[in-house]
PDB file of N, CA and C in Angstrom:
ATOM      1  N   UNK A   1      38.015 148.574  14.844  1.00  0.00           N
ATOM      2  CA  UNK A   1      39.346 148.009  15.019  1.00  0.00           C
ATOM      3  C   UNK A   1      39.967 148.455  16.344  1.00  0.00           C
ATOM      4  N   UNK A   2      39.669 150.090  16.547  1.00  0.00           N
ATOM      5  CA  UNK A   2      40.126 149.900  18.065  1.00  0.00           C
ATOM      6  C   UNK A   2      39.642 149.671  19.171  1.00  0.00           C
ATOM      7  N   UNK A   3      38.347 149.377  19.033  1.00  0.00           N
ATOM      8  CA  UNK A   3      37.435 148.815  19.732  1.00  0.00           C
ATOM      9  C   UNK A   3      38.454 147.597  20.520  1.00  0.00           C
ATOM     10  N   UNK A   4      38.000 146.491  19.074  1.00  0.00           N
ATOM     11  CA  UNK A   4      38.616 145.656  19.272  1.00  0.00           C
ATOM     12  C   UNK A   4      40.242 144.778  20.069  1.00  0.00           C
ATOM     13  N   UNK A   5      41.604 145.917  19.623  1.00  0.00           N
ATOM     14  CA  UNK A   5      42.167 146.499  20.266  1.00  0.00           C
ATOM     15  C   UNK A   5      42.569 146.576  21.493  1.00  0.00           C
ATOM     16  N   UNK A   6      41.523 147.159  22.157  1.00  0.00           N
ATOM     17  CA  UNK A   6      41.237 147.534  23.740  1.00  0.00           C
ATOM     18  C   UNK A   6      40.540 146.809  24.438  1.00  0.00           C
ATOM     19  N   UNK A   7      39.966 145.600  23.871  1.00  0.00           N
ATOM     20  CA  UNK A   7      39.461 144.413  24.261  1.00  0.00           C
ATOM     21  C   UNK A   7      40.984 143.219  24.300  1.00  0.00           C
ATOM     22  N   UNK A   8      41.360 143.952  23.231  1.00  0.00           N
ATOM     23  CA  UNK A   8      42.256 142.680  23.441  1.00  0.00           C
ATOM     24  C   UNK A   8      43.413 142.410  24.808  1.00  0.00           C
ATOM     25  N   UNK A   9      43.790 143.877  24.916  1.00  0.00           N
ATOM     26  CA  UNK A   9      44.814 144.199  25.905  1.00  0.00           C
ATOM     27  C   UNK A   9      44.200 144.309  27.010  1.00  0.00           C
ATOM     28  N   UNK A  10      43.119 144.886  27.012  1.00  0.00           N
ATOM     29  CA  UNK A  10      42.101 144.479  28.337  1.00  0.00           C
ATOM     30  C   UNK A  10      42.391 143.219  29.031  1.00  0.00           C
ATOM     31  N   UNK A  11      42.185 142.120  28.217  1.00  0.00           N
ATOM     32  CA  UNK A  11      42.432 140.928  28.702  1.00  0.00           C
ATOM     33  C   UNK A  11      43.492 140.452  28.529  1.00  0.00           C
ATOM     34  N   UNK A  12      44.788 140.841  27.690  1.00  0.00           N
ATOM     35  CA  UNK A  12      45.732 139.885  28.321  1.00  0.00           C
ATOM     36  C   UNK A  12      46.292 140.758  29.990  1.00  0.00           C
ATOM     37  N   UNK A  13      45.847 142.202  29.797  1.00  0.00           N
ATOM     38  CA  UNK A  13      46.131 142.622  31.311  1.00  0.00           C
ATOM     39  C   UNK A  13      45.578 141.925  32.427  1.00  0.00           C
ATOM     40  N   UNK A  14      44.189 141.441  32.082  1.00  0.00           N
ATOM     41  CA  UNK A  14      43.404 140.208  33.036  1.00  0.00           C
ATOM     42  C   UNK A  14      44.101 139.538  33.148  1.00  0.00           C
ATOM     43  N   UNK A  15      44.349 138.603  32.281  1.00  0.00           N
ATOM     44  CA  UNK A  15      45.608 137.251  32.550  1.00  0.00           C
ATOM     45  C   UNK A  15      46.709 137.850  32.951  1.00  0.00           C
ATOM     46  N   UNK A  16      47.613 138.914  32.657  1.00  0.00           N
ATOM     47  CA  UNK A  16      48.475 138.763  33.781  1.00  0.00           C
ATOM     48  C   UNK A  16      48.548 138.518  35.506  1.00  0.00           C
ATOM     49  N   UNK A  17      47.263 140.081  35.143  1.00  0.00           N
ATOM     50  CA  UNK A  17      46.741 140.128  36.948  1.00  0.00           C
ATOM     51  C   UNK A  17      46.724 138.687  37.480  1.00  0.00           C
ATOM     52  N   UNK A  18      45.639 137.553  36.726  1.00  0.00           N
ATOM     53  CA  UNK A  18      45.692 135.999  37.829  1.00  0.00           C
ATOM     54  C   UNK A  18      47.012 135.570  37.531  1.00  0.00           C
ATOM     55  N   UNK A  19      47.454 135.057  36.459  1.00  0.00           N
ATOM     56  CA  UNK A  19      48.781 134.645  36.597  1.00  0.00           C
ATOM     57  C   UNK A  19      49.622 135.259  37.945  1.00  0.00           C
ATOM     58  N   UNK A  20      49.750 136.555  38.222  1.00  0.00           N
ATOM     59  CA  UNK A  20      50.487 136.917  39.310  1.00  0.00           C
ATOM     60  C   UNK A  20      49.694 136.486  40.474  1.00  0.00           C
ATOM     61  N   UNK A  21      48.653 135.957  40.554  1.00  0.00           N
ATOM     62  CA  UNK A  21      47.809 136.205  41.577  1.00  0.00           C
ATOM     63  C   UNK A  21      48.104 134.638  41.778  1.00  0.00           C
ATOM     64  N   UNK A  22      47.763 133.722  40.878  1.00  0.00           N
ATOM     65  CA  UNK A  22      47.726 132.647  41.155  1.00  0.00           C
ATOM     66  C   UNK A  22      49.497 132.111  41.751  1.00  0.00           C
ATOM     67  N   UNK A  23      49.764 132.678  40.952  1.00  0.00           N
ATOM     68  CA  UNK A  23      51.362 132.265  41.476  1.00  0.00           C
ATOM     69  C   UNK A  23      51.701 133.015  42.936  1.00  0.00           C
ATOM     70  N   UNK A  24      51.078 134.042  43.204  1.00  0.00           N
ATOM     71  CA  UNK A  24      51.397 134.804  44.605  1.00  0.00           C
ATOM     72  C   UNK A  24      50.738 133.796  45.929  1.00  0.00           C
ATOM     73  N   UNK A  25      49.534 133.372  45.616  1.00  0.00           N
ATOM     74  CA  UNK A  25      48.896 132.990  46.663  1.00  0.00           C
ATOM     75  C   UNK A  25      49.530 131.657  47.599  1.00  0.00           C
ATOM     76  N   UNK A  26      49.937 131.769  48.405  1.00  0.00           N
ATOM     77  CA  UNK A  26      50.647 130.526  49.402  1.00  0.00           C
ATOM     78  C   UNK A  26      49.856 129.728  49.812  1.00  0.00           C
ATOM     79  N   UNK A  27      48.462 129.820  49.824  1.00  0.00           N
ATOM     80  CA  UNK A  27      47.858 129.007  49.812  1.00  0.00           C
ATOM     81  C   UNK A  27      47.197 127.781  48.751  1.00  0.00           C
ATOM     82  N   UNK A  28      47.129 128.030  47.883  1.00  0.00           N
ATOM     83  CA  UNK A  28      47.236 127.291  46.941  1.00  0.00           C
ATOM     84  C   UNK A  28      48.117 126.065  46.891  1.00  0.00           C
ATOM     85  N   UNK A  29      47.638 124.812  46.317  1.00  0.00           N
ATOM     86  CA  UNK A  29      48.669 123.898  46.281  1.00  0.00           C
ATOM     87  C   UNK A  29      49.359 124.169  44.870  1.00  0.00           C
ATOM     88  N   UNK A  30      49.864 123.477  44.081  1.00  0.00           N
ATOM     89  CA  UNK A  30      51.180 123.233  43.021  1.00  0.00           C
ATOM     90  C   UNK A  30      50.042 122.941  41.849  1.00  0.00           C
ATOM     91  N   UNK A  31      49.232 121.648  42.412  1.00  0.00           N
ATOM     92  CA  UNK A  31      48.240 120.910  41.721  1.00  0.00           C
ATOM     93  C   UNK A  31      47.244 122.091  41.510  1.00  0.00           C
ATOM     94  N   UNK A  32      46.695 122.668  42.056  1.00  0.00           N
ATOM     95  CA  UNK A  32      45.227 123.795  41.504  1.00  0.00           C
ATOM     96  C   UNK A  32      46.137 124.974  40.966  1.00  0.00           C
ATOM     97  N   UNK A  33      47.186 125.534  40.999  1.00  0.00           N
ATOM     98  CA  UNK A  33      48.150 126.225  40.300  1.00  0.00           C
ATOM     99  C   UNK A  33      48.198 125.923  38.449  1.00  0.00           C
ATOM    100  N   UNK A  34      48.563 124.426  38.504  1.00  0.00           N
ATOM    101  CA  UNK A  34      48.585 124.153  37.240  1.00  0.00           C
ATOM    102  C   UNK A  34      47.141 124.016  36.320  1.00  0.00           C
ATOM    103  N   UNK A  35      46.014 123.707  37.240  1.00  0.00           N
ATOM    104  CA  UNK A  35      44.646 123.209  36.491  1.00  0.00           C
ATOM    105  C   UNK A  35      44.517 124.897  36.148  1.00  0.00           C
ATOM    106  N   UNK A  36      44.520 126.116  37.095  1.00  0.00           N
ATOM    107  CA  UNK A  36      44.199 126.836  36.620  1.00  0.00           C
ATOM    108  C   UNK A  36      44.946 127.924  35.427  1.00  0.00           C
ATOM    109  N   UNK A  37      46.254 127.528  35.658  1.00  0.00           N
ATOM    110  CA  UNK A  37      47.215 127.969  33.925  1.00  0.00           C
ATOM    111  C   UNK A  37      46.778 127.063  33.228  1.00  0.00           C
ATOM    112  N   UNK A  38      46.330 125.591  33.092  1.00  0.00           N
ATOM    113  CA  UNK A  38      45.710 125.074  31.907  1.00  0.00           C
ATOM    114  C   UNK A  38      44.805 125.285  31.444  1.00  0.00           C
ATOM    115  N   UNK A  39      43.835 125.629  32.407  1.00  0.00           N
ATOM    116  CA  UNK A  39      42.459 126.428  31.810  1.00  0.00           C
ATOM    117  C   UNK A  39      42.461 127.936  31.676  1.00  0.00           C
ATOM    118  N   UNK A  40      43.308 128.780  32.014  1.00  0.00           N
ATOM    119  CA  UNK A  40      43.813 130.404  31.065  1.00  0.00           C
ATOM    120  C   UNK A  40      43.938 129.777  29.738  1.00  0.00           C
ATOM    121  N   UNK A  41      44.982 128.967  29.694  1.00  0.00           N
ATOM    122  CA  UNK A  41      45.664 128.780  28.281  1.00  0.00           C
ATOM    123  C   UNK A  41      44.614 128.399  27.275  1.00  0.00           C
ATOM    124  N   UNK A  42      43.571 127.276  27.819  1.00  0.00           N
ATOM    125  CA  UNK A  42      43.104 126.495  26.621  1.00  0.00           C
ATOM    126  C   UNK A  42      41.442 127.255  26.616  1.00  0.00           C
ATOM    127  N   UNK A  43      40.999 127.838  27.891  1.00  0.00           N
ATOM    128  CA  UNK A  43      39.395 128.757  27.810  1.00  0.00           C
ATOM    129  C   UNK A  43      39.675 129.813  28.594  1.00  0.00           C
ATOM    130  N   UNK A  44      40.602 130.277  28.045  1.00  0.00           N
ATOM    131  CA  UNK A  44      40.884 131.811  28.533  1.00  0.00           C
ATOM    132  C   UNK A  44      39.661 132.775  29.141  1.00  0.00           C
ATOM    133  N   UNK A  45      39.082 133.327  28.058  1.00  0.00           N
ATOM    134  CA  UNK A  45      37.736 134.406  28.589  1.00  0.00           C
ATOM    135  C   UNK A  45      36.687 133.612  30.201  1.00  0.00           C
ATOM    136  N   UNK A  46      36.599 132.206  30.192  1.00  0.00           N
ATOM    137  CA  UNK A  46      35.727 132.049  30.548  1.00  0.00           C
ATOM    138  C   UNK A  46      36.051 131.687  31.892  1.00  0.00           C
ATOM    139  N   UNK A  47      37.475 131.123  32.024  1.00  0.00           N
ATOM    140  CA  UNK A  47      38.107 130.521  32.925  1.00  0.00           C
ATOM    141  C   UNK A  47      38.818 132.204  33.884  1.00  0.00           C
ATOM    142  N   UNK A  48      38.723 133.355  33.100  1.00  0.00           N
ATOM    143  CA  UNK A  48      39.196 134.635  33.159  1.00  0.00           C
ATOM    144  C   UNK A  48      38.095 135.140  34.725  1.00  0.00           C
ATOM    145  N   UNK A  49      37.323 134.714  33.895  1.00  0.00           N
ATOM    146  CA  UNK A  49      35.171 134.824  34.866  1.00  0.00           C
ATOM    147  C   UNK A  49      35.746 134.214  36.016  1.00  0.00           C
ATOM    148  N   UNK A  50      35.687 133.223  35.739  1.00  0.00           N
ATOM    149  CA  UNK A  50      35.530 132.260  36.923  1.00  0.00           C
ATOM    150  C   UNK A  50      36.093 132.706  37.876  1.00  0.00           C
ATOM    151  N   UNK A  51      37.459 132.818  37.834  1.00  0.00           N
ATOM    152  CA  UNK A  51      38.804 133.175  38.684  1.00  0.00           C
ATOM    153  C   UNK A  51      38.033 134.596  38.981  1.00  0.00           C
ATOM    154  N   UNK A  52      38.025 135.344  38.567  1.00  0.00           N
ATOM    155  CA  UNK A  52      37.530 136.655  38.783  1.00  0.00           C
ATOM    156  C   UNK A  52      36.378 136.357  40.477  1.00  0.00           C
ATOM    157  N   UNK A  53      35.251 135.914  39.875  1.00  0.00           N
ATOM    158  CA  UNK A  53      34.160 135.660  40.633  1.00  0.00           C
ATOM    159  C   UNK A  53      34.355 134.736  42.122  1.00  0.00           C
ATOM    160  N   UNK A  54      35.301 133.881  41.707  1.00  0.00           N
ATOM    161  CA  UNK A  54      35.563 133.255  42.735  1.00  0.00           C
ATOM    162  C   UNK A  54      36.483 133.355  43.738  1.00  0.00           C
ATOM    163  N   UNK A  55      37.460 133.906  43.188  1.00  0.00           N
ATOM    164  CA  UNK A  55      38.592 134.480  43.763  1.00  0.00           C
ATOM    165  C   UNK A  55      38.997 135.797  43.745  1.00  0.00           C
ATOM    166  N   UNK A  56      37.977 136.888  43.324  1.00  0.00           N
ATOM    167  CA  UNK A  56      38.390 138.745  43.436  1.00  0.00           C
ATOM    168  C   UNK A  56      38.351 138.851  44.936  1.00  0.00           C
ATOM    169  N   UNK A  57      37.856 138.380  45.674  1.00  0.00           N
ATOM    170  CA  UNK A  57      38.301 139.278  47.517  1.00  0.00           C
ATOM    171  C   UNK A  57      39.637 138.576  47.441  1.00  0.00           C
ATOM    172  N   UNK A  58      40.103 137.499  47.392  1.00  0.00           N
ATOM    173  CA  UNK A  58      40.788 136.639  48.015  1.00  0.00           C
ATOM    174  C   UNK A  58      42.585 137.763  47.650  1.00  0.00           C
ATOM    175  N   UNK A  59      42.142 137.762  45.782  1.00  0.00           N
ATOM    176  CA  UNK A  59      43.250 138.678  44.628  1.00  0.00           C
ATOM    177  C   UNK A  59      43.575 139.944  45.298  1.00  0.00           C
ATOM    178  N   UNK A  60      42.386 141.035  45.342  1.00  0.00           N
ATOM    179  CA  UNK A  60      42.239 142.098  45.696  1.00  0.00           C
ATOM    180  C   UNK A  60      43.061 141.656  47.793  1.00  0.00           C
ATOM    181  N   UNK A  61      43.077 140.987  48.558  1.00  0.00           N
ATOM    182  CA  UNK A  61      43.346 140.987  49.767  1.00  0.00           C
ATOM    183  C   UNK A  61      45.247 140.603  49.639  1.00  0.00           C
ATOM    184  N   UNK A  62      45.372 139.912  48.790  1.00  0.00           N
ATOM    185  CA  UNK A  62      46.821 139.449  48.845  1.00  0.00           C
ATOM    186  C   UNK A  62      47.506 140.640  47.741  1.00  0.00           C
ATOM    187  N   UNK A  63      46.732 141.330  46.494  1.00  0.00           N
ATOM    188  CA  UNK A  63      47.384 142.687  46.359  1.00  0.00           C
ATOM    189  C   UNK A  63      47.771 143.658  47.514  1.00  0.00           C
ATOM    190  N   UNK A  64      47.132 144.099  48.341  1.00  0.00           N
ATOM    191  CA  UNK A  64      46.999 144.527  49.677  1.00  0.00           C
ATOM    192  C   UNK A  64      47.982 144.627  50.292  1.00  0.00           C
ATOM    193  N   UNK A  65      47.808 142.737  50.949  1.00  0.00           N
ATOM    194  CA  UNK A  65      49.149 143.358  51.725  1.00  0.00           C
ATOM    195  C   UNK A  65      50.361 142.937  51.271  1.00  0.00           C
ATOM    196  N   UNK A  66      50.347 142.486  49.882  1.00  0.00           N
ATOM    197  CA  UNK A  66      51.777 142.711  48.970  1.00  0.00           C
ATOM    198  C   UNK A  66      52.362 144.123  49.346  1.00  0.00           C
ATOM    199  N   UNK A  67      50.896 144.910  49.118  1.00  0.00           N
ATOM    200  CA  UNK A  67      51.615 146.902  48.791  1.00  0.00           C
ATOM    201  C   UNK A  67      51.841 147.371  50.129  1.00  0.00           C
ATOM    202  N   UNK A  68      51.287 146.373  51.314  1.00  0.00           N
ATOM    203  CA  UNK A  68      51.952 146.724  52.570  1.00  0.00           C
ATOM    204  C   UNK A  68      53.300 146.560  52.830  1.00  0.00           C
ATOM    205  N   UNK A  69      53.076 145.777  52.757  1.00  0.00           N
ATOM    206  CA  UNK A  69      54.876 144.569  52.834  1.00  0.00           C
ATOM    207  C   UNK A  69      55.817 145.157  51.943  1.00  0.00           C
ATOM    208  N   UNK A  70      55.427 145.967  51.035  1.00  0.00           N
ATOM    209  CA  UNK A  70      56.544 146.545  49.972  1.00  0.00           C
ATOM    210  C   UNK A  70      56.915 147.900  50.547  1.00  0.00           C
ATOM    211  N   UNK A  71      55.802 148.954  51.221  1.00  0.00           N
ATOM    212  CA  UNK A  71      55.875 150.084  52.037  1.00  0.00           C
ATOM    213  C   UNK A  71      56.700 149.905  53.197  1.00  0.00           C
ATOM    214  N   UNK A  72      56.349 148.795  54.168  1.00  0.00           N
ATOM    215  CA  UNK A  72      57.070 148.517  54.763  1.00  0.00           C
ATOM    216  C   UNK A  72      58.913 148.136  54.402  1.00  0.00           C
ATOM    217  N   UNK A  73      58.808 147.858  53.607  1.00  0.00           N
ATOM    218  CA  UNK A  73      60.695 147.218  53.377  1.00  0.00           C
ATOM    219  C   UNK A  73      61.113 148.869  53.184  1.00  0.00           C
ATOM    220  N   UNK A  74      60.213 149.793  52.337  1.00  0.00           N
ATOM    221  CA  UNK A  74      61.184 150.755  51.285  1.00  0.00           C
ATOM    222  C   UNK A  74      60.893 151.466  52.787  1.00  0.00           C
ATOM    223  N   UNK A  75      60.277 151.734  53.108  1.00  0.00           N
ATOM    224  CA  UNK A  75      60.554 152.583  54.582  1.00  0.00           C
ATOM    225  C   UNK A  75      61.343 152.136  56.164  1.00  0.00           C
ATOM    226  N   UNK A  76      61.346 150.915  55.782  1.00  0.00           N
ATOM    227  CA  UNK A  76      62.722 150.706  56.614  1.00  0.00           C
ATOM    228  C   UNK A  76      64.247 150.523  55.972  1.00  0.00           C
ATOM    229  N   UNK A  77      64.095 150.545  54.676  1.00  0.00           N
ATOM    230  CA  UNK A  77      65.489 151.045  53.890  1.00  0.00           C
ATOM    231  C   UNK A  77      65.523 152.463  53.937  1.00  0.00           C
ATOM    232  N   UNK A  78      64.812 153.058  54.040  1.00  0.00           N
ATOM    233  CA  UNK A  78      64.934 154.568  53.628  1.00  0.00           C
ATOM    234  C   UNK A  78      65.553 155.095  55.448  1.00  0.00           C
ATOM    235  N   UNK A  79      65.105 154.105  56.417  1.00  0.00           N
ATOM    236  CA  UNK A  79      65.096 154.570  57.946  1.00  0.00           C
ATOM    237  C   UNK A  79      66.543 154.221  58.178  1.00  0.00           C
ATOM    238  N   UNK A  80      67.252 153.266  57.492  1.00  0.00           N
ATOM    239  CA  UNK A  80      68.854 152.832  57.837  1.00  0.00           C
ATOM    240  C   UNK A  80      69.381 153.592  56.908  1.00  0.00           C
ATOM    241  N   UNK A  81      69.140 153.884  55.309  1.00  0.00           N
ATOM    242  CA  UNK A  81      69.917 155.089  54.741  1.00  0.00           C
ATOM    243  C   UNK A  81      70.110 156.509  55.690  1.00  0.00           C
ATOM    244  N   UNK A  82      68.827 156.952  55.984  1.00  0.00           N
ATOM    245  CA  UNK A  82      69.216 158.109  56.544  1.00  0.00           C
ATOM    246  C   UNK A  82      69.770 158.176  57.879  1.00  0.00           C
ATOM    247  N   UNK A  83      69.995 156.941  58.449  1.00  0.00           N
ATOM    248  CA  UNK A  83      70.895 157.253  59.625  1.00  0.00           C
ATOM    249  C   UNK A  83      70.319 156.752  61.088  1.00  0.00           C
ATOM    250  N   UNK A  84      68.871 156.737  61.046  1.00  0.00           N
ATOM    251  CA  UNK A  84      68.067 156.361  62.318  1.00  0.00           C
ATOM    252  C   UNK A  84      67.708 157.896  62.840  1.00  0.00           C
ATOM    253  N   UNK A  85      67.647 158.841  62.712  1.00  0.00           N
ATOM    254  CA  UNK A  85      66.950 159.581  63.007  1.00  0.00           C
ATOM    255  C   UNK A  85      67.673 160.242  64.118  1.00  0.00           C
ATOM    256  N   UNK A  86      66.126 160.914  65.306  1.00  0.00           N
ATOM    257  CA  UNK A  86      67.043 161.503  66.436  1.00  0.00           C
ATOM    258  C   UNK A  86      67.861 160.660  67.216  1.00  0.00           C
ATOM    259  N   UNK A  87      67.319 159.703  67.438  1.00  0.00           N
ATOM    260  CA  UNK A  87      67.651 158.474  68.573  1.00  0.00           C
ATOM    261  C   UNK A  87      69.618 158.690  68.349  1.00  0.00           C
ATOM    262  N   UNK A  88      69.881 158.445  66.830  1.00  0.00           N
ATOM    263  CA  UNK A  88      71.055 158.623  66.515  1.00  0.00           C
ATOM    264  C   UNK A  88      71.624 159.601  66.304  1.00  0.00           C
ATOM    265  N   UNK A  89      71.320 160.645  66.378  1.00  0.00           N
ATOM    266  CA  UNK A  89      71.318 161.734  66.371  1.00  0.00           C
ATOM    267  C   UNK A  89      72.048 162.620  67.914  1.00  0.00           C
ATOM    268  N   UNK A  90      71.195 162.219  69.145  1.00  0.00           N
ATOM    269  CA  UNK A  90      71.478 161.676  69.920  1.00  0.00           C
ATOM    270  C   UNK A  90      72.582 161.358  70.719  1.00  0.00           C
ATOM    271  N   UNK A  91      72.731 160.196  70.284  1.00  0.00           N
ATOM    272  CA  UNK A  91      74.019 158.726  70.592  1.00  0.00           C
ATOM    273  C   UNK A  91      75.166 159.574  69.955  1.00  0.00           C
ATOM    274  N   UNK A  92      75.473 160.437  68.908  1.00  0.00           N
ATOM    275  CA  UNK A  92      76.498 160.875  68.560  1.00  0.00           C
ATOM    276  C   UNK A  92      76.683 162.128  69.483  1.00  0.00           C
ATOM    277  N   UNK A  93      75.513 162.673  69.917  1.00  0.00           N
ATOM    278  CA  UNK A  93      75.772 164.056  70.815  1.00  0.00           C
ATOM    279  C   UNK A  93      76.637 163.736  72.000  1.00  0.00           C
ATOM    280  N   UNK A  94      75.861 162.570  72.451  1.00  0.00           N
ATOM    281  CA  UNK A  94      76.455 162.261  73.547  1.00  0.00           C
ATOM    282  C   UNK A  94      77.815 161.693  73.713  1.00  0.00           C
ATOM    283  N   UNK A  95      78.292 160.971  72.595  1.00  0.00           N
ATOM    284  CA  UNK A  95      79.520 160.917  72.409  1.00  0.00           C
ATOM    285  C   UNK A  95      80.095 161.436  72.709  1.00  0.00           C
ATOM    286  N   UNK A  96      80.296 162.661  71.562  1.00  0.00           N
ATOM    287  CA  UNK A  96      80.791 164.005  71.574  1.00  0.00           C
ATOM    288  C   UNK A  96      80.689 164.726  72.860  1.00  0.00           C
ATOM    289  N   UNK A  97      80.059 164.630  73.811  1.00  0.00           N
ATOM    290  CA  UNK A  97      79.809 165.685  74.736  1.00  0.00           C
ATOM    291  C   UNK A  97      81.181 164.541  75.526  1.00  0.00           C
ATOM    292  N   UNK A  98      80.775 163.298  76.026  1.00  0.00           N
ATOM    293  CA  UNK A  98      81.775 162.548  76.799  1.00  0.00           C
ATOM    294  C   UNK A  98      83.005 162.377  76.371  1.00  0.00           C
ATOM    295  N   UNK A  99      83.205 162.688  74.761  1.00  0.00           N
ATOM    296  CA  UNK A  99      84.853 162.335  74.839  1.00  0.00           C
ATOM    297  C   UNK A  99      85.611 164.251  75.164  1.00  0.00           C
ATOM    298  N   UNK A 100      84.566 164.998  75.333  1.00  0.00           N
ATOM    299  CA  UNK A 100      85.196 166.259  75.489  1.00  0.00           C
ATOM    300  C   UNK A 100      85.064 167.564  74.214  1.00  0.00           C
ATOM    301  N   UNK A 101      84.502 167.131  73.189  1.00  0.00           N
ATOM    302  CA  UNK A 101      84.635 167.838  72.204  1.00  0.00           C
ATOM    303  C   UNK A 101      83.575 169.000  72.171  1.00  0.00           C
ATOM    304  N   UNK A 102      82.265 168.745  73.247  1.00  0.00           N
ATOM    305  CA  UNK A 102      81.480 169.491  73.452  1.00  0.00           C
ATOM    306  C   UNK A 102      81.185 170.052  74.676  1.00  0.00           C
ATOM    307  N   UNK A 103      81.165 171.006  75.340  1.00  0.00           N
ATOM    308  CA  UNK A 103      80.480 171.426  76.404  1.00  0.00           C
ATOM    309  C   UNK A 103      79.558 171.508  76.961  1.00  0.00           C
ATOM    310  N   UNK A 104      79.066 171.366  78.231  1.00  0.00           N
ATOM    311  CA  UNK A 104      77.679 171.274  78.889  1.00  0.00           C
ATOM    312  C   UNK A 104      76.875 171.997  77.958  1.00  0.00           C
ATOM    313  N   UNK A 105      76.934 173.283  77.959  1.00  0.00           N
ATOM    314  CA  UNK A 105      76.089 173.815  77.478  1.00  0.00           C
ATOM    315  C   UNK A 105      75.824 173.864  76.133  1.00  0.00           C
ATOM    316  N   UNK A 106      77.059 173.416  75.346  1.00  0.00           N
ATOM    317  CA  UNK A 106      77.172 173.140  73.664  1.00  0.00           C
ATOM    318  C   UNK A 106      76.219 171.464  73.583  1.00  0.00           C
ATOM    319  N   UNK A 107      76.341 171.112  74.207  1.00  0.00           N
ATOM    320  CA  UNK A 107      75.710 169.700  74.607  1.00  0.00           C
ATOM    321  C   UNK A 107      74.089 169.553  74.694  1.00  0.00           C
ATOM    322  N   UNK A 108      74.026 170.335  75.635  1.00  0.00           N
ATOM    323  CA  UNK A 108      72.516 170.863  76.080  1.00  0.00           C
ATOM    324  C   UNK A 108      71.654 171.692  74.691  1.00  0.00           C
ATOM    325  N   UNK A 109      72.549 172.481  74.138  1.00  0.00           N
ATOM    326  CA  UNK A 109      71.756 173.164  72.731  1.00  0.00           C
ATOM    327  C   UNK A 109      71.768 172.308  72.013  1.00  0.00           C
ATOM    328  N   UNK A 110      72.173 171.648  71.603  1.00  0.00           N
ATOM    329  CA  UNK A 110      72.408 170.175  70.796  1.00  0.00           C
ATOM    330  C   UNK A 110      71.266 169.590  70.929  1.00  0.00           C
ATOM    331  N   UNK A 111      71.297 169.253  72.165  1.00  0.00           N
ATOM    332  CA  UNK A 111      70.079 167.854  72.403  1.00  0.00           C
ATOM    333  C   UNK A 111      68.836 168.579  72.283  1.00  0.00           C
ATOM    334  N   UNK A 112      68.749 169.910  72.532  1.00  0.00           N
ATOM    335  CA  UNK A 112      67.627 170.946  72.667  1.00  0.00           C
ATOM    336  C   UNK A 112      66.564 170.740  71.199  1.00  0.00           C
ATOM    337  N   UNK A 113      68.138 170.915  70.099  1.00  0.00           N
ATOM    338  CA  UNK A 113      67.431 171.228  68.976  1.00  0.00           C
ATOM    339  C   UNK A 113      67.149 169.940  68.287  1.00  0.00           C
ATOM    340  N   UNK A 114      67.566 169.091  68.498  1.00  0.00           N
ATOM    341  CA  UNK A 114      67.591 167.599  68.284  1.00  0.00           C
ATOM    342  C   UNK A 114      66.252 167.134  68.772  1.00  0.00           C
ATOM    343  N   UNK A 115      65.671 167.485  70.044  1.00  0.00           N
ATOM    344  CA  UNK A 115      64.396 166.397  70.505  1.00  0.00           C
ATOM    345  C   UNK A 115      63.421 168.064  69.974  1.00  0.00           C
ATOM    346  N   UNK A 116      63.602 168.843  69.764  1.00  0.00           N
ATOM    347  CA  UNK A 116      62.391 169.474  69.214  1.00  0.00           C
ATOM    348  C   UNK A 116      62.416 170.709  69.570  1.00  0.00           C
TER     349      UNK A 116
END
């Protein structure tokens, strides 16, 4: 029984994976989109193969650079939360040094410890 079980969830985890896959791919038209949710639905296991065999580089390449493209966004959100770094870091020293609030040399330790 739990054999069985773990076969079962095995594969509806398969069918999710193409479902996302099939729906991710931009290349695909609308028309081979639908033939292949009609054939999950009505020969699941076999139609499961197929897609697998025929389309695992294609799945496995557009997972990819999904998880690129997602690294990329959260690390340029994470680069405007924290402020921009030295560059901005920086731009405020120098502010500060030109409207008067800092001194040459308060200025100079600043930028010192700032670029490294």
């Amino acid at each position: 029984m739990t054999f069985v079980a773990f076969l079962f969830i095995s594969v509806l985890m398969m069918m999710f994976s193409v479902i996302v896959d099939i729906f991710r791919d931009q290349e695909m038209s609308g028309i081979a989109k639908a033939i292949w949710l009609i054939a999950l639905v009505f020969f699941s296991l076999i139609t499961l193969l197929v897609y697998m065999i025929a389309r695992g580089q294609g799945m496995a390449e557009r997972s990819a650079k999904e998880q690129v493209e997602a690294k990329e966004s959260f690390d340029s959100y994470v680069r405007d939360v924290a402020g921009g770094g030295a560059a901005s870091e920086l731009e405020k020293a120098a502010a500060m040094h030109n409207s008067g609030k800092l001194s040459d040399d308060e200025y100079a330790a600043l930028k010192t410890k700032i670029i490294g």
